[in-house]
C-alpha atoms as a PDB file:
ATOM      1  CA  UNK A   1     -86.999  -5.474 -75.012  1.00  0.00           C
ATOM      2  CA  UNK A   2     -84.906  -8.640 -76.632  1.00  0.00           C
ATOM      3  CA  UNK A   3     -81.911  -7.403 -74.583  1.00  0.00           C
ATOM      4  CA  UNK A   4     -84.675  -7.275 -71.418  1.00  0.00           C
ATOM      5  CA  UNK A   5     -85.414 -10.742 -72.113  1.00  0.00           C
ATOM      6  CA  UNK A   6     -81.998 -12.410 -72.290  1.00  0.00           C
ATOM      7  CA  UNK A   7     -81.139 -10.548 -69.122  1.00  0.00           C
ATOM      8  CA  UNK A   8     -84.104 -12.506 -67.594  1.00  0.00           C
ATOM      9  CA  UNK A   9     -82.812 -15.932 -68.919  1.00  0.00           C
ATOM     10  CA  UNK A  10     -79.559 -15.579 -67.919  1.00  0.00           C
ATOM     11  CA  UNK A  11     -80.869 -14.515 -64.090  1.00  0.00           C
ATOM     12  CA  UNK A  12     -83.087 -17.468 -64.102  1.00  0.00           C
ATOM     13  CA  UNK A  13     -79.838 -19.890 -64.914  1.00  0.00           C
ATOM     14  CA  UNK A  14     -77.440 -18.542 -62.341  1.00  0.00           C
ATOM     15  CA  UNK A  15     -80.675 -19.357 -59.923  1.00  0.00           C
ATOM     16  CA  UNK A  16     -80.980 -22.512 -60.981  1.00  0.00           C
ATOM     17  CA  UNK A  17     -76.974 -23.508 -61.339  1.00  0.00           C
ATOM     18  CA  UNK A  18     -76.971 -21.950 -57.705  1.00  0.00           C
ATOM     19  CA  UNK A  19     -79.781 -24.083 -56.102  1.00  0.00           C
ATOM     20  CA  UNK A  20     -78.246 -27.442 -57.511  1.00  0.00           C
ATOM     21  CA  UNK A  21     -74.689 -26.669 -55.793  1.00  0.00           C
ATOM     22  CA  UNK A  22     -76.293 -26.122 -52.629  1.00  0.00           C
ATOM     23  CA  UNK A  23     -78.130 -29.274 -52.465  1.00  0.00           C
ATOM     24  CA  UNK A  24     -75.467 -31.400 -53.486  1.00  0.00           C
ATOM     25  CA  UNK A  25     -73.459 -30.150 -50.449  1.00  0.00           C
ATOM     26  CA  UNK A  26     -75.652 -31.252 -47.913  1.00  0.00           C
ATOM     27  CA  UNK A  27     -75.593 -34.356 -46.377  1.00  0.00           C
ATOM     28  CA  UNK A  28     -78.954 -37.029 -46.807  1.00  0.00           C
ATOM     29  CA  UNK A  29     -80.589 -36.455 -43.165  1.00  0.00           C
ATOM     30  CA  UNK A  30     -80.972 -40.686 -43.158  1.00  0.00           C
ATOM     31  CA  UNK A  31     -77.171 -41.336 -43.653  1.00  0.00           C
ATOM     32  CA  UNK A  32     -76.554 -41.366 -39.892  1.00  0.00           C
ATOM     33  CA  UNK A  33     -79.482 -43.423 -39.542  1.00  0.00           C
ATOM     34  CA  UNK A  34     -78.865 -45.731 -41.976  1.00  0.00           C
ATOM     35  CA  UNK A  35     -74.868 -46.220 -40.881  1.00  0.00           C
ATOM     36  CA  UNK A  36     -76.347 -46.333 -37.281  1.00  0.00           C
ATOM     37  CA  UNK A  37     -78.543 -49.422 -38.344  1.00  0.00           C
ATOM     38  CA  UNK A  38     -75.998 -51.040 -40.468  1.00  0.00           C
ATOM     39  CA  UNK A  39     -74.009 -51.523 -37.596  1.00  0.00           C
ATOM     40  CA  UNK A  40     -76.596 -52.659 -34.860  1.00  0.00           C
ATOM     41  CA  UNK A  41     -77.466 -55.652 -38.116  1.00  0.00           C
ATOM     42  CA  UNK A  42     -73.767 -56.892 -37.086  1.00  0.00           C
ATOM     43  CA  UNK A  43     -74.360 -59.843 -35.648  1.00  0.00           C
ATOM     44  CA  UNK A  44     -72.020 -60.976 -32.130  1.00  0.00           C
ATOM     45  CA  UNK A  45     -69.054 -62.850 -32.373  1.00  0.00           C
ATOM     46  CA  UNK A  46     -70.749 -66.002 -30.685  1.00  0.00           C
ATOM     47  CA  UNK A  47     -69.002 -66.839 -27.169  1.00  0.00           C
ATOM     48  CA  UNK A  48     -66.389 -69.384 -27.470  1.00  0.00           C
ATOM     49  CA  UNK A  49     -67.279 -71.608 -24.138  1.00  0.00           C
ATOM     50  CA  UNK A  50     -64.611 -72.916 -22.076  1.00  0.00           C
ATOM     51  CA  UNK A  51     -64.611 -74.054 -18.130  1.00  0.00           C
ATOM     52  CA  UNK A  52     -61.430 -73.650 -15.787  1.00  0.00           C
ATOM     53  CA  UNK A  53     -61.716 -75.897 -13.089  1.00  0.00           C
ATOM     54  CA  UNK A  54     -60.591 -73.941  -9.759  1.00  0.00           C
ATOM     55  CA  UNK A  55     -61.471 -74.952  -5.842  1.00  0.00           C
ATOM     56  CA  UNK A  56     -62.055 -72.605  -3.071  1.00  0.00           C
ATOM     57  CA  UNK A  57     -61.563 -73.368   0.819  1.00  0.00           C
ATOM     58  CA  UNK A  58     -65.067 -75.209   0.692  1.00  0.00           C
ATOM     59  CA  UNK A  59     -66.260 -75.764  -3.198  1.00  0.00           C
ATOM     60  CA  UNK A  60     -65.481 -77.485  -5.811  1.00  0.00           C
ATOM     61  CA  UNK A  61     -66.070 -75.073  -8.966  1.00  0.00           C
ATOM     62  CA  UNK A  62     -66.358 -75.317 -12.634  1.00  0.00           C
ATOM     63  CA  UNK A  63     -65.940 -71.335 -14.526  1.00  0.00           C
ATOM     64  CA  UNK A  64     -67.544 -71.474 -17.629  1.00  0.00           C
ATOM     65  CA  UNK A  65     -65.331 -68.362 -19.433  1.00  0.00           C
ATOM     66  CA  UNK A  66     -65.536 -66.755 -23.286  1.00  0.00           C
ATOM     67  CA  UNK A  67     -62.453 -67.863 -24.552  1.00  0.00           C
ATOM     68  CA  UNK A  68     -62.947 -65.020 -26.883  1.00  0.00           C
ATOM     69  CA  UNK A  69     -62.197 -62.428 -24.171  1.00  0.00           C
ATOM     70  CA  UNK A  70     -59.784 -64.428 -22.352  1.00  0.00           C
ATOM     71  CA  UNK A  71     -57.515 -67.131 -21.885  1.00  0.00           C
ATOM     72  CA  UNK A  72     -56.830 -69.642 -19.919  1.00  0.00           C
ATOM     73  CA  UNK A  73     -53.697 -68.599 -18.417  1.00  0.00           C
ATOM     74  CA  UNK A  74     -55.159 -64.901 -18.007  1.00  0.00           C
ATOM     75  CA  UNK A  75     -58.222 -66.394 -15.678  1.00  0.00           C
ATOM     76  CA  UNK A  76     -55.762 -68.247 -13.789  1.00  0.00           C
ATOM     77  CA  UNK A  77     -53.618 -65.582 -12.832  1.00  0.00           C
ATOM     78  CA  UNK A  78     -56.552 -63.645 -11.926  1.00  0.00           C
ATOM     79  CA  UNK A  79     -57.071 -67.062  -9.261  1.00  0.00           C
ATOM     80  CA  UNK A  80     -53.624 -67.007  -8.379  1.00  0.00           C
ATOM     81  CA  UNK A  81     -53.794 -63.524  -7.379  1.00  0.00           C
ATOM     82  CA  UNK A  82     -57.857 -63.644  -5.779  1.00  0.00           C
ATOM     83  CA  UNK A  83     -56.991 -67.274  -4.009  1.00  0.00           C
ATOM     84  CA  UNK A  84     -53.573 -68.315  -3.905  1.00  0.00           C
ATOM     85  CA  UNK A  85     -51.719 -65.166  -2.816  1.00  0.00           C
ATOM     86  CA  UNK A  86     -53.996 -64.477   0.595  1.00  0.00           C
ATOM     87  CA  UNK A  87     -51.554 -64.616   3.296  1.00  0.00           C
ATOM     88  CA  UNK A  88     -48.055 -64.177   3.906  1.00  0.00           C
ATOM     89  CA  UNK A  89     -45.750 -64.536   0.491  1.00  0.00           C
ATOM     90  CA  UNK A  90     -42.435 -64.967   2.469  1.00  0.00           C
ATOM     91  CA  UNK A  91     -41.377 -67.711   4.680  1.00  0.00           C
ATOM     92  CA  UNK A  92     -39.105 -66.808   7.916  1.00  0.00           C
ATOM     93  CA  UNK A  93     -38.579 -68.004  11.326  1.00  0.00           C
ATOM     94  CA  UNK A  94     -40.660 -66.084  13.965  1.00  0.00           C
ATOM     95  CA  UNK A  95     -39.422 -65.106  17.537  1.00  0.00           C
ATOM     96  CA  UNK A  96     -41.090 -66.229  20.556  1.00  0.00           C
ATOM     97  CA  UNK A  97     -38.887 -67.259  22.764  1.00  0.00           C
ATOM     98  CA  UNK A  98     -34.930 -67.620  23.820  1.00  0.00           C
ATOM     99  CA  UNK A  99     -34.170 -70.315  22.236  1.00  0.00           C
ATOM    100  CA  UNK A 100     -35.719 -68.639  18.767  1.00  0.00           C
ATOM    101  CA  UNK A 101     -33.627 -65.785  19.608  1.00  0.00           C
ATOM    102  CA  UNK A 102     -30.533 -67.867  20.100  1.00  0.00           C
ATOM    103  CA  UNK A 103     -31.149 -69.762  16.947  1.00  0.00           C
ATOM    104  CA  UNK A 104     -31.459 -66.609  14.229  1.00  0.00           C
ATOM    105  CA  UNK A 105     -28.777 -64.732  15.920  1.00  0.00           C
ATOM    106  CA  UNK A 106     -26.460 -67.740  15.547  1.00  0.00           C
ATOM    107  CA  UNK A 107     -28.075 -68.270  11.682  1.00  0.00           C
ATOM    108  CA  UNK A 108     -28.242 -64.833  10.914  1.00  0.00           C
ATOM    109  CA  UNK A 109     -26.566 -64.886   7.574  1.00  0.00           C
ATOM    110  CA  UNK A 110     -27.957 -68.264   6.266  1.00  0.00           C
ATOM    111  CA  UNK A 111     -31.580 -66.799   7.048  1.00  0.00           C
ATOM    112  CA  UNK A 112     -30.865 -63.656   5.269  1.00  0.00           C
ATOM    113  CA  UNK A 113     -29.505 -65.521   2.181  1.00  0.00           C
ATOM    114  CA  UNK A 114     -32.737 -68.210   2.267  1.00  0.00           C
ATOM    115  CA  UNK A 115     -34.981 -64.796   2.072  1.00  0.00           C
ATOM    116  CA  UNK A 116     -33.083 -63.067  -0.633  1.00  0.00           C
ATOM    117  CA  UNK A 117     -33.407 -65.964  -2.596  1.00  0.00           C
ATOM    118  CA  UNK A 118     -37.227 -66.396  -1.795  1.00  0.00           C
ATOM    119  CA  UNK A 119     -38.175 -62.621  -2.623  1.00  0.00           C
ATOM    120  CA  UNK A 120     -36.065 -63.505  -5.810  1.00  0.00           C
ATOM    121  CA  UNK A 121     -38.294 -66.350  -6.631  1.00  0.00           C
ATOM    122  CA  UNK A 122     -41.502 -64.720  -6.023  1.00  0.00           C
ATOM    123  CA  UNK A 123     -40.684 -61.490  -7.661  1.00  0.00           C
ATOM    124  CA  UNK A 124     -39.842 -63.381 -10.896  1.00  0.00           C
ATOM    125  CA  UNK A 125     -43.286 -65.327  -9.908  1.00  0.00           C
ATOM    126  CA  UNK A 126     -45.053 -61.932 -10.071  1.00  0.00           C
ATOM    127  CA  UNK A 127     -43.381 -60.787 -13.135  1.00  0.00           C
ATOM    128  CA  UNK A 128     -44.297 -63.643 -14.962  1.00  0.00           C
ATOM    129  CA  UNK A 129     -47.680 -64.180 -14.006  1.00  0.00           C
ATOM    130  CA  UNK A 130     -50.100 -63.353 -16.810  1.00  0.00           C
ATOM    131  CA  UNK A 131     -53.361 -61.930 -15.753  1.00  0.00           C
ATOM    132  CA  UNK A 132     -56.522 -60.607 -17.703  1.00  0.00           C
ATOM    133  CA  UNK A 133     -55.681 -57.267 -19.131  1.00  0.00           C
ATOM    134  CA  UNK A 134     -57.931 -55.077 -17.762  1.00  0.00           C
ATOM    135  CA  UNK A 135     -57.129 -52.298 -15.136  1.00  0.00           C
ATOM    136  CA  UNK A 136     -58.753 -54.139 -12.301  1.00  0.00           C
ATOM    137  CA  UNK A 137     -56.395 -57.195 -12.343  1.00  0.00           C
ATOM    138  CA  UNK A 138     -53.476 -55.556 -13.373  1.00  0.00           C
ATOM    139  CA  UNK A 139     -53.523 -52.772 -10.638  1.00  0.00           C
ATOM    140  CA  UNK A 140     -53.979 -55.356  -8.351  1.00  0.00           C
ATOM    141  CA  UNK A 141     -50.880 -57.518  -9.865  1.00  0.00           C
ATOM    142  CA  UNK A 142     -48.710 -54.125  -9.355  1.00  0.00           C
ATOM    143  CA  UNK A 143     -50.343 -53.720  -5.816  1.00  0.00           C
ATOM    144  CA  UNK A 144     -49.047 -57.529  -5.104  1.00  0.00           C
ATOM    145  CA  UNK A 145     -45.463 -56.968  -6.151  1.00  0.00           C
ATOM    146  CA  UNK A 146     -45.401 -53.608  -4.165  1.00  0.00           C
ATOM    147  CA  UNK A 147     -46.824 -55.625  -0.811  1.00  0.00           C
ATOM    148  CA  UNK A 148     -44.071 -58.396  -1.291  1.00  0.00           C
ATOM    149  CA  UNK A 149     -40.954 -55.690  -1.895  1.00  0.00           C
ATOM    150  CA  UNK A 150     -42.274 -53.706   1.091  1.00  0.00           C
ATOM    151  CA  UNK A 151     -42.324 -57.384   3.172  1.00  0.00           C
ATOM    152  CA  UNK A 152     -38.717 -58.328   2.088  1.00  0.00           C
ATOM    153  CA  UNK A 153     -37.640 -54.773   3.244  1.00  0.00           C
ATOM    154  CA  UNK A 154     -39.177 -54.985   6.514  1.00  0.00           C
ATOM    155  CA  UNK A 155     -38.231 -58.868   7.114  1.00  0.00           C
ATOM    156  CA  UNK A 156     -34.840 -58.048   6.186  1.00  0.00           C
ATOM    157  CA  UNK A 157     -34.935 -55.159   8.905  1.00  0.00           C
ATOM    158  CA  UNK A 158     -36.243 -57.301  11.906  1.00  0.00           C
ATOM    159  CA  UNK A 159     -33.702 -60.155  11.125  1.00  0.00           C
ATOM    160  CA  UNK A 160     -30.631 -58.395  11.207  1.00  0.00           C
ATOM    161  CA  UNK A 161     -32.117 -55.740  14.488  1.00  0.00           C
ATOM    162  CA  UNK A 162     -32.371 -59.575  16.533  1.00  0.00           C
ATOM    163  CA  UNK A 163     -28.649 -59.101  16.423  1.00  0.00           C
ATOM    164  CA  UNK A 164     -27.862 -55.361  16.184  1.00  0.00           C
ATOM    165  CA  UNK A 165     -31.230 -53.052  16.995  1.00  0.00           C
ATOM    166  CA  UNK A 166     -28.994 -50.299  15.703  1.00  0.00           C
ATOM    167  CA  UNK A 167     -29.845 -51.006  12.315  1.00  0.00           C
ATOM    168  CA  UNK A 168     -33.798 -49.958  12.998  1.00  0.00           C
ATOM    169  CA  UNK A 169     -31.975 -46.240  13.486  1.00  0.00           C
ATOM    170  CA  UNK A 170     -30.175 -46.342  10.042  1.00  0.00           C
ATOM    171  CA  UNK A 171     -33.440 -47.291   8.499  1.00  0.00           C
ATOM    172  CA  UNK A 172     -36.045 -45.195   6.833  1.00  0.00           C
ATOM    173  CA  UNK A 173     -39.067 -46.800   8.188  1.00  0.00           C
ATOM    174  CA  UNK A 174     -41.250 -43.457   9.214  1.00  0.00           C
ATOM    175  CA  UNK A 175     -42.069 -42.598  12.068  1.00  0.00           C
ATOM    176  CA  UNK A 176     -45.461 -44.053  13.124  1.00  0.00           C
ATOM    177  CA  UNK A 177     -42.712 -47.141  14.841  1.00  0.00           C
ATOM    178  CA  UNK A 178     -40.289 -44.768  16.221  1.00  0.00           C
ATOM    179  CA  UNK A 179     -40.968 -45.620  19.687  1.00  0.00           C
ATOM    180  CA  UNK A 180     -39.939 -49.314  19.450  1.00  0.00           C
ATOM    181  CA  UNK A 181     -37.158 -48.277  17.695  1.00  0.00           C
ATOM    182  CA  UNK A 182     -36.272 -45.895  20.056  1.00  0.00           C
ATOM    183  CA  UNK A 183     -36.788 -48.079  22.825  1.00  0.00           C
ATOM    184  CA  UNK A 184     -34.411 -50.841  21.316  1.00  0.00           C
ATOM    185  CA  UNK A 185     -31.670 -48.421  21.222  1.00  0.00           C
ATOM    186  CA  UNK A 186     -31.988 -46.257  24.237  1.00  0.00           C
ATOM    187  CA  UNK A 187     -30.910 -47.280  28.441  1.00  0.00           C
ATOM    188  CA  UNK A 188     -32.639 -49.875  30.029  1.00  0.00           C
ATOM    189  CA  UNK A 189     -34.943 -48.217  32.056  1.00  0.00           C
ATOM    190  CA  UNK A 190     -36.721 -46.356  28.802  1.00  0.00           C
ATOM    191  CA  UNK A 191     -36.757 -49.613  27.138  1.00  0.00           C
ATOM    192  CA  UNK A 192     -38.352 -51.704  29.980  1.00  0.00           C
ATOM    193  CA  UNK A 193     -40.893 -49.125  30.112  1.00  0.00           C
ATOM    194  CA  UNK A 194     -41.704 -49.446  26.404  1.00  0.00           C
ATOM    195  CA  UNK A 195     -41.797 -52.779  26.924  1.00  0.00           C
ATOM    196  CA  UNK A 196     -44.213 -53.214  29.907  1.00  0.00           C
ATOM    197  CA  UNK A 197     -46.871 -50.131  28.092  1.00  0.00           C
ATOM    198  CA  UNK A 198     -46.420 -52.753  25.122  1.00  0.00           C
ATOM    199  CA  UNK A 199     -47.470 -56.008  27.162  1.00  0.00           C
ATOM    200  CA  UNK A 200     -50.208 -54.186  28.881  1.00  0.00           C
ATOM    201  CA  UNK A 201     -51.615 -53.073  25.448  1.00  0.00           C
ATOM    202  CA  UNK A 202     -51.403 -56.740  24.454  1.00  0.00           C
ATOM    203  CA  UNK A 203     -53.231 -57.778  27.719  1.00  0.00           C
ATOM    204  CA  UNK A 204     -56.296 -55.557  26.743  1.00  0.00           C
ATOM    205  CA  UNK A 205     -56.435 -57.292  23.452  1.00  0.00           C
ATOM    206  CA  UNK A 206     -55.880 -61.116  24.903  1.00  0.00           C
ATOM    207  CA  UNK A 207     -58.935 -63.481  26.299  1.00  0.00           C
ATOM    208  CA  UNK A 208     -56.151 -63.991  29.297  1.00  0.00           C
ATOM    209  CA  UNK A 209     -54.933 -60.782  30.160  1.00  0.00           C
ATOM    210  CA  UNK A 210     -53.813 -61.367  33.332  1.00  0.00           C
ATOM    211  CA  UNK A 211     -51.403 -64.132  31.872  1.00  0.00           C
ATOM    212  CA  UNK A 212     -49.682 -61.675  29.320  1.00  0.00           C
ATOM    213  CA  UNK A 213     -49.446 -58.946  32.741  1.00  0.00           C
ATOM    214  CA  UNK A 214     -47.743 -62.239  34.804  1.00  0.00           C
ATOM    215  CA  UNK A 215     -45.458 -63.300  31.687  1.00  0.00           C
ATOM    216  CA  UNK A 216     -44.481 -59.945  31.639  1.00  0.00           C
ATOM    217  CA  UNK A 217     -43.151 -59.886  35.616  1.00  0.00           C
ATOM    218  CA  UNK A 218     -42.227 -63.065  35.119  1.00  0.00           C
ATOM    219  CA  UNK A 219     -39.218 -62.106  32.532  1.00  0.00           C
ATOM    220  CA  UNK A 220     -38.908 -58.768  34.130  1.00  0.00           C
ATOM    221  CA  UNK A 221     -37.127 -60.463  37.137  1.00  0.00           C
ATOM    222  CA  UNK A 222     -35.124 -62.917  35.049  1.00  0.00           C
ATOM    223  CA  UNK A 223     -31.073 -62.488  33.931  1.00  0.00           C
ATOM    224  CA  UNK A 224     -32.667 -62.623  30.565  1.00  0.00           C
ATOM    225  CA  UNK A 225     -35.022 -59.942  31.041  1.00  0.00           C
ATOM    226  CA  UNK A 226     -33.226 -57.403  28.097  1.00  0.00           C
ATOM    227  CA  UNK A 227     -33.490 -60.437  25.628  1.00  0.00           C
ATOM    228  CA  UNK A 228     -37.076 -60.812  26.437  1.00  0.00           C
ATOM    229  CA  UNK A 229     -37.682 -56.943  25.937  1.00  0.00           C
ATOM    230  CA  UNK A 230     -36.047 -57.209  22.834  1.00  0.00           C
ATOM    231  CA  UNK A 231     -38.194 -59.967  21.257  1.00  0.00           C
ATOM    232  CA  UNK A 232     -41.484 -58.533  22.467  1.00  0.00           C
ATOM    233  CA  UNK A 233     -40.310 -54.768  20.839  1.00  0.00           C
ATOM    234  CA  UNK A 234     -39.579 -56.208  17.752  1.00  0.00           C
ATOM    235  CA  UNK A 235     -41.598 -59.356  17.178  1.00  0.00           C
ATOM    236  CA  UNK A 236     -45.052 -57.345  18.845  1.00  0.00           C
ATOM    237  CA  UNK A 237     -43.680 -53.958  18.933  1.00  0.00           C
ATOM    238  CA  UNK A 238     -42.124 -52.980  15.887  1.00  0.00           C
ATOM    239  CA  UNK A 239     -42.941 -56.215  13.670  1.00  0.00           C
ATOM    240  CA  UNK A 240     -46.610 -55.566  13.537  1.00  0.00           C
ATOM    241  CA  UNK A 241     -46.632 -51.901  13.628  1.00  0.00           C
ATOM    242  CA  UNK A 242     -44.680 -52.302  10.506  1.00  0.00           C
ATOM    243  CA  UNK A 243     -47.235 -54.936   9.780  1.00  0.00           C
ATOM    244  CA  UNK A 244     -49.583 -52.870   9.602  1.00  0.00           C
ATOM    245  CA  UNK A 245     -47.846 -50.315   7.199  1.00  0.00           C
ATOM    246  CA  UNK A 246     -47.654 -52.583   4.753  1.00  0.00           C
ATOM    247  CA  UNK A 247     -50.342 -52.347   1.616  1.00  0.00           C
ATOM    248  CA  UNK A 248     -51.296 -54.808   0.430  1.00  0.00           C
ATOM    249  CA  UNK A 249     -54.821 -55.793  -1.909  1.00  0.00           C
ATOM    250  CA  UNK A 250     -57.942 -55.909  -0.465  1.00  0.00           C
ATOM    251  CA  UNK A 251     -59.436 -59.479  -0.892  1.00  0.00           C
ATOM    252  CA  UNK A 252     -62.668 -58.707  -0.187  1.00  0.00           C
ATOM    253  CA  UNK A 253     -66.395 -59.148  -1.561  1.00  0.00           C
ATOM    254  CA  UNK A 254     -64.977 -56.675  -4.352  1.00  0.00           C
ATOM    255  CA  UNK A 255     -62.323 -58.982  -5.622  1.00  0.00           C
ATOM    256  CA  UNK A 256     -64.552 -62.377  -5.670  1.00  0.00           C
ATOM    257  CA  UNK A 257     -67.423 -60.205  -8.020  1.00  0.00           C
ATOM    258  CA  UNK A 258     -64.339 -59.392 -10.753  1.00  0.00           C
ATOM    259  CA  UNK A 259     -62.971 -63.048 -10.566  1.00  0.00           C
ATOM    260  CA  UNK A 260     -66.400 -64.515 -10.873  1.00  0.00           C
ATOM    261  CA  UNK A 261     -67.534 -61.865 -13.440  1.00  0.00           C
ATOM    262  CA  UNK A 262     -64.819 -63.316 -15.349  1.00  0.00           C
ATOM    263  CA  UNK A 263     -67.208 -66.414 -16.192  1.00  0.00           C
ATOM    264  CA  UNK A 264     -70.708 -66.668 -18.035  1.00  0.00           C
ATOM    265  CA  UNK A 265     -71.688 -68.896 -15.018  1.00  0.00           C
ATOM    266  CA  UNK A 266     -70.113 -71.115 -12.467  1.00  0.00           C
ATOM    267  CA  UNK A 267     -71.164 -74.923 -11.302  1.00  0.00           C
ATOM    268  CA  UNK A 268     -69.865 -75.176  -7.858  1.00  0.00           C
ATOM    269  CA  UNK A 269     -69.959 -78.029  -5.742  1.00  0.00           C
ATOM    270  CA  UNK A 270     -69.858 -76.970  -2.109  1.00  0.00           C
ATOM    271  CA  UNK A 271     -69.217 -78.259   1.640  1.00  0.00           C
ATOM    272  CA  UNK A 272     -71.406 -77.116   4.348  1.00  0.00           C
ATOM    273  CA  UNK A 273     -69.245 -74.578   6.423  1.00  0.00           C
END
């Protein structure tokens, strides 16, 4: 019976030591809760206010930005890139006429030189500029660079085929601008008939089409007529098909919500359009 007992005592302690181990392993069912709250008490870092002054084709504007998230020289390159860098980033001669013809043929080197040196510049430009570091502005700092590389290329290209059209052949410029290509490099009667399907596609596009048709017959019957062919197939013809190829960011209604989202508000001081 004593021996009975004990047994019973000793049952009833193992119970007991097995109970407490089991409740000191689980976790309080309020710690989330309490760690969850703890944090939401944490009170904002309180926006540190600065305005960038920046003007638009027809306001004036004052960007009132967190200098906490950004700087100063991170909104501006996000300007730079929104308003600054709209249009064409290189600068060379265009090709109307003979006496533009005449004139980069005879300069050919020096103009080639002048636009190394300027797609140096801006590419160091572009490498330098510091924008805000989010994917947004960044991809559209890469998709910048890539647009003025692809410009030099193709600038470089129609320069040097003013002189020697061969050189459009050697290049690997796809194949959607073969035909002008083609055209430039193939007998006279091909490339006069490139030529007038080229002027009579511009004629559908003009307010005057009937001038572009009589421009057209015009330097058809002149001495000069396979100089005129070849600045309409590569200034019209193969310039802006290649144009065209050419990616470049989109600054649309897209871009001007990230650059303004940049600020906490904007003061702007408009112009009627």
């Amino acid at each position: 019976m004593k021996s009975a007992i004990y047994t019973i005592f000793f049952l009833t302690l193992l119970s007991c030591k097995k109970e407490k181990q089991i409740s000191t392993d689980k976790i309080p069912a309020d710690s989330l809760t309490v760690q969850t709250t703890k944090k939401s008490d944490t009170a904002p870092t309180k926006p540190n206010q600065q305005v960038f002054n920046f003007v638009t084709d027809l306001c004036t504007s004052k960007g009132y930005f967190d200098a906490n998230k950004y700087t100063e020289e991170e909104i501006k390159g996000a300007y730079t890139l929104w308003f600054d860098l709209r249009g064409i980033m290189l600068d060379t001669p265009s090709v109307f006429s003979l006496q533009d013809l005449t004139e980069i043929r005879r300069d050919n080197a020096k103009i080639l030189a002048k636009l190394d040196k300027d797609f140096a510049e801006k590419k160091a430009f572009l490498e330098h500029l510091t924008v805000v570091n989010v994917p947004y502005w960044q991809n559209i700092k890469k998709l910048q660079y890539e647009s003025l590389l692809q410009k030099y290329k193709m600038e470089k290209l129609r320069i040097a085929a003013y002189s020697d059209p061969s050189i459009l052949l050697k290049s690997n410029t796809g194949n959607k601008c073969r035909n002008f290509t083609t055209a430039l490099n193939s007998t006279d009667e091909q490339m006069f008939s490139e030529w007038k399907k080229l002027r009579e596609q511009m004629s559908k596009m003009n307010a005057d089409p009937e001038r572009i048709i009589n421009l057209f017959n015009e330097h058809l019957n002149s001495p000069d007529k396979k100089d005129y062919a070849a600045i309409d197939l590569i200034t019209f013809g193969w310039g802006n098909c290649m144009n065209g190829e050419i990616q470049s960011p989109s600054h649309d209604g897209r871009m001007n919500q990230e650059f303004e989202s940049l600020f906490i508000k904007i003061d702007a001081d408009c112009d009627e359009p």
